[in-house]
Protein backbone atom coordinates (compact mmCIF):
# COMPACT_ATOMS: atom_id res chain seq x y z
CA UNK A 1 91.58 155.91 15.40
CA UNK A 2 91.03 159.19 13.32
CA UNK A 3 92.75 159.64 10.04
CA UNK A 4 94.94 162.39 11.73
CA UNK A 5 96.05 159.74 14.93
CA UNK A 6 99.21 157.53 13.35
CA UNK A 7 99.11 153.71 14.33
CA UNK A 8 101.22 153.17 17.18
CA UNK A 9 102.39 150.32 18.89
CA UNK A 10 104.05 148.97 21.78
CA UNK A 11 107.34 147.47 22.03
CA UNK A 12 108.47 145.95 25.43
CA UNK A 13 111.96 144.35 25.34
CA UNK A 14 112.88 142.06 28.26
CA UNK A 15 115.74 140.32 29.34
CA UNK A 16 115.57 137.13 28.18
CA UNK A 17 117.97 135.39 25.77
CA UNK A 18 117.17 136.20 21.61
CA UNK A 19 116.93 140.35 21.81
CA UNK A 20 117.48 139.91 18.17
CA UNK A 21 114.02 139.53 17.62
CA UNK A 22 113.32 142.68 19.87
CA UNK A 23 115.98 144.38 17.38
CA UNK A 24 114.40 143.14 14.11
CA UNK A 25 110.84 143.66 14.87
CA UNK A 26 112.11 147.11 14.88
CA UNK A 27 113.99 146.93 12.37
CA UNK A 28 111.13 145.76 10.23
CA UNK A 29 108.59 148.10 11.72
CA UNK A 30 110.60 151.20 10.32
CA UNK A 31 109.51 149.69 6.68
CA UNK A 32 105.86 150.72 7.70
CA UNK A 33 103.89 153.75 8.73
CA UNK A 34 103.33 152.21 12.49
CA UNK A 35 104.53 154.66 15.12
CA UNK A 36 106.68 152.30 17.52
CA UNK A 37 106.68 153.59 21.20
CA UNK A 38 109.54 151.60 22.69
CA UNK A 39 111.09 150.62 26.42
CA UNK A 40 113.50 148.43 26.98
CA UNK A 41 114.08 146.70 30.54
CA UNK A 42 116.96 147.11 32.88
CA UNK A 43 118.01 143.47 32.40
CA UNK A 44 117.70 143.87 28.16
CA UNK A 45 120.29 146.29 28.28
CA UNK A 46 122.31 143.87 30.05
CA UNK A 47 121.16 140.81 27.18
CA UNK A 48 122.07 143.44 24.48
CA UNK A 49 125.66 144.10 25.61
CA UNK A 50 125.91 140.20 25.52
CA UNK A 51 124.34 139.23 22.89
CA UNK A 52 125.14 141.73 20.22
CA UNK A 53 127.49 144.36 19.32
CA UNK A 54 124.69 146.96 19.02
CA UNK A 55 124.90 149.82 21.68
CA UNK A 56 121.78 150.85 23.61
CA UNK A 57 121.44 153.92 21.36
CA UNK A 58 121.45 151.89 17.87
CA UNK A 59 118.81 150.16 19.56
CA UNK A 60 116.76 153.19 20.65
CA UNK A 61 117.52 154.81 17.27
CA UNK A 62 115.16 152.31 15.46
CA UNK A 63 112.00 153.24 17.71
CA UNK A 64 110.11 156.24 17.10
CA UNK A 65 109.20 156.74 21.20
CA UNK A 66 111.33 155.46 23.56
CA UNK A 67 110.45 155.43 27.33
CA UNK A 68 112.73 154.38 30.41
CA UNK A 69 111.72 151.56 32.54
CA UNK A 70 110.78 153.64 35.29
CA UNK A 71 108.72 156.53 33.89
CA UNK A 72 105.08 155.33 34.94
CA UNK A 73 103.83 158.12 34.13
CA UNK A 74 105.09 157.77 30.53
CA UNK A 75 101.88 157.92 27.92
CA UNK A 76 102.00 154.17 27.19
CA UNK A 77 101.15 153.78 31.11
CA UNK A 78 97.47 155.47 30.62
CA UNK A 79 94.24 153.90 28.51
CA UNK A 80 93.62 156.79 27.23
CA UNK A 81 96.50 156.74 25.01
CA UNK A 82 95.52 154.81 22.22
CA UNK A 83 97.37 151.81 20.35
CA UNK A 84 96.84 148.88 18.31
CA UNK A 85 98.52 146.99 21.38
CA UNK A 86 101.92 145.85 21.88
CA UNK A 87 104.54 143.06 21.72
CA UNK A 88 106.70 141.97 24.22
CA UNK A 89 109.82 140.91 22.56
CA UNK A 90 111.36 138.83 23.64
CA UNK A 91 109.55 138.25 26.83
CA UNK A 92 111.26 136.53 29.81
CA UNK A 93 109.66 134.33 32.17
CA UNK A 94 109.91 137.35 35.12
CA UNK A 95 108.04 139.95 32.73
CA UNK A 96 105.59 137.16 32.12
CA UNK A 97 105.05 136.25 35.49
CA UNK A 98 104.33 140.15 36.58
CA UNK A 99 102.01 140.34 33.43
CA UNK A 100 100.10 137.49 34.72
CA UNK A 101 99.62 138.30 38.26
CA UNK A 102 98.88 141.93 37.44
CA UNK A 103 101.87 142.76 39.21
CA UNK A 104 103.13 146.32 37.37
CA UNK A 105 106.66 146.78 39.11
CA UNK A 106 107.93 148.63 36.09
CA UNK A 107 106.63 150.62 32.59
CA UNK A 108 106.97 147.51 30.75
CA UNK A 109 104.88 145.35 32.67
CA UNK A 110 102.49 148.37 33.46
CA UNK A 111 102.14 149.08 29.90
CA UNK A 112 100.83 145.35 29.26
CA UNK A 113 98.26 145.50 31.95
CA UNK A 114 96.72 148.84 30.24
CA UNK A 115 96.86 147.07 27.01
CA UNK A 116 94.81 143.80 28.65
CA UNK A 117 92.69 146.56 30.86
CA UNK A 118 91.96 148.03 27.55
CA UNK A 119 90.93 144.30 25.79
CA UNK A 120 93.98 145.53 23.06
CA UNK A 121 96.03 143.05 21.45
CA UNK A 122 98.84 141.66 23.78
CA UNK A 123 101.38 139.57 22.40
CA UNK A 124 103.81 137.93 24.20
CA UNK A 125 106.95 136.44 22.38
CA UNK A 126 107.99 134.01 25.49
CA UNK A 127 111.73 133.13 25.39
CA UNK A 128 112.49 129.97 28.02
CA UNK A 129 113.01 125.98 27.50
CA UNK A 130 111.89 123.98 29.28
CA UNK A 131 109.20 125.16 31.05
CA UNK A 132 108.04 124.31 34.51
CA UNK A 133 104.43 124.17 35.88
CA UNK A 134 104.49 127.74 37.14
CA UNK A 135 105.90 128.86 33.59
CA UNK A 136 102.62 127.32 32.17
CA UNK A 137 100.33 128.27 34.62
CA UNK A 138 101.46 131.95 34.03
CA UNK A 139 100.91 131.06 30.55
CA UNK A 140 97.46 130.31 30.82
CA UNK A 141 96.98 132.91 33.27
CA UNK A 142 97.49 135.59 30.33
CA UNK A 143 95.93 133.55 27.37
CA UNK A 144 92.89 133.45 29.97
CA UNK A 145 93.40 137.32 29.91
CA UNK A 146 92.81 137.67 26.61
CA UNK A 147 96.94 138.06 25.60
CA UNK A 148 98.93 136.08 22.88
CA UNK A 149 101.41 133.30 24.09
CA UNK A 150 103.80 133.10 20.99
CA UNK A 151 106.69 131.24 21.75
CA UNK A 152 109.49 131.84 18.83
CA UNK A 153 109.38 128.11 17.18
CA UNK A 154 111.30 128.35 13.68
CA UNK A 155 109.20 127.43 11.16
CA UNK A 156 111.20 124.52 8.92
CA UNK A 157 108.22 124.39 6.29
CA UNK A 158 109.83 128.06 4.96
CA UNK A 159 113.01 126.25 4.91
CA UNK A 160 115.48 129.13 6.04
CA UNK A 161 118.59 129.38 4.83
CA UNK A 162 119.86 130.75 7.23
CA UNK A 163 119.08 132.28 11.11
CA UNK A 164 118.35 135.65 9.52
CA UNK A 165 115.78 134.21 7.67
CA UNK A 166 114.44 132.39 10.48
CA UNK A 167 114.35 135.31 12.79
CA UNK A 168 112.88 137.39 10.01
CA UNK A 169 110.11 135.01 9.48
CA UNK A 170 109.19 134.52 12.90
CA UNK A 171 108.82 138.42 13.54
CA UNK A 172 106.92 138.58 10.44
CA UNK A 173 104.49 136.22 11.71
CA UNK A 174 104.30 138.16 15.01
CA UNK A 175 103.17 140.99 13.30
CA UNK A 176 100.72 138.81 11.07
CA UNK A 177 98.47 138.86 14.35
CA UNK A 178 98.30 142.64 14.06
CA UNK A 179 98.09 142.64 10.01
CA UNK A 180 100.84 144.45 9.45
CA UNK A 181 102.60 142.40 6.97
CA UNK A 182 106.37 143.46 6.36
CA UNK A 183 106.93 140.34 3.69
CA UNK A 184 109.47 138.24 5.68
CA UNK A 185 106.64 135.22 5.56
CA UNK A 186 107.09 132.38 3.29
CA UNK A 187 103.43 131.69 3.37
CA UNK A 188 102.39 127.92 2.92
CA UNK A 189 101.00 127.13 -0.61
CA UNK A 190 101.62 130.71 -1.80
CA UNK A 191 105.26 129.91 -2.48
CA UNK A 192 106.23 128.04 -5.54
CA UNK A 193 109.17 126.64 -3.91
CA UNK A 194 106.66 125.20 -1.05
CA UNK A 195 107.90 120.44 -0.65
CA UNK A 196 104.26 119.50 -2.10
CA UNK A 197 102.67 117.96 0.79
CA UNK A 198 103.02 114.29 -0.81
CA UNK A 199 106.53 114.37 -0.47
CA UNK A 200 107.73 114.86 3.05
CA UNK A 201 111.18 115.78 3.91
CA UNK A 202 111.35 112.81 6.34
CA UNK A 203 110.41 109.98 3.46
CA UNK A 204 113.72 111.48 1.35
CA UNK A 205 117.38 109.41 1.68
CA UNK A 206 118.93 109.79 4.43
CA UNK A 207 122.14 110.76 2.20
CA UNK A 208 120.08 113.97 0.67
CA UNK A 209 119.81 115.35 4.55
CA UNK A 210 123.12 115.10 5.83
CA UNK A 211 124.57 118.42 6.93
CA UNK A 212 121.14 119.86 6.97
């Protein structure tokens, strides 16, 4: 992009269960000069009522563009509106299906299929356990199509103190794949604090883990 063009990105928020990590990713992204261009499903709007206390315009006040589900002809529906890509976060197993099968019933899932049309980064933070054969098959469909599959596994290694922490991380490492780096990673063996690796949390007492 030309000096004068920001660095935008995509934000698709789905209904699936964890919008917190749709809410801190942009949360986090307002830390850096990336332009977040933002729409939120039908069915996330439903998740967010549920699953926070946040209202639909605190979420829309931490994006910089936001778009309704059903503007296709928003700009983030045309190639020739250039981005560094875009996460879907968190991404349901309906959005992920329609991504997969190149079915674009909606801006979201339209947006996606420009971003994979365009070979741009697609990354897709899928939210669903346990899977069945068609949730892996769509899966492979879109790693096959050049997108990310990140599913939102805490990592223990950081050892979180608490869910913040482990949200925080995970969204950091999300954005890792785009090298944007907002400092929520505990990187292995560039933190002091780092178990060596000859000393495994699993070989300690028994007593020294309980209420872990």
């Amino acid at each position: 992009m030309p000096a004068t063009t920001p660095r935008r990105l995509i934000v698709g928020i789905s209904g699936a269960s964890g919008i917190v990590y749709g809410v801190r990713l942009l949360a986090l992204l307002r830390r850096t000069a990336v332009e977040t261009h933002v729409v939120v499903s039908r069915a996330a709007k439903v998740t967010l009522a549920l699953e926070t206390e946040l209202a639909l315009a605190d979420l829309h006040d931490l994006a910089d563009v936001v778009y309704q589900p059903g503007d296709i002809g928003a700009a983030i529906s045309s190639g020739s509106f250039r981005t560094a890509g875009m996460i879907v976060c968190p991404c349901s197993m309906r959005t992920l299906a329609e991504i997969a099968n190149g079915i674009t019933a909606s801006l979201l899932t339209r947006a996606a299929d420009v971003v994979l049309k365009e070979r741009r980064r697609l990354v897709l933070v899928a939210r669903e356990t346990p899977l069945h054969l068609g949730h892996l098959r769509n899966m492979a469909a879109v790693t096959e199509m050049g997108a990310i599959v990140y599913p939102p596994v805490p990592a223990m290694y950081a050892r979180p103190a608490s869910i913040d922490e482990m949200i925080d991380h995970t969204v950091g490492r999300v954005l890792d794949l785009f090298d944007i780096d907002v400092g929520t990673v505990r990187r292995w063996g560039e933190t002091a604090d780092v178990p060596a690796q000859d000393e495994p949390v699993a070989d300690k007492p028994d007593e020294m883990l309980d209420g872990a």
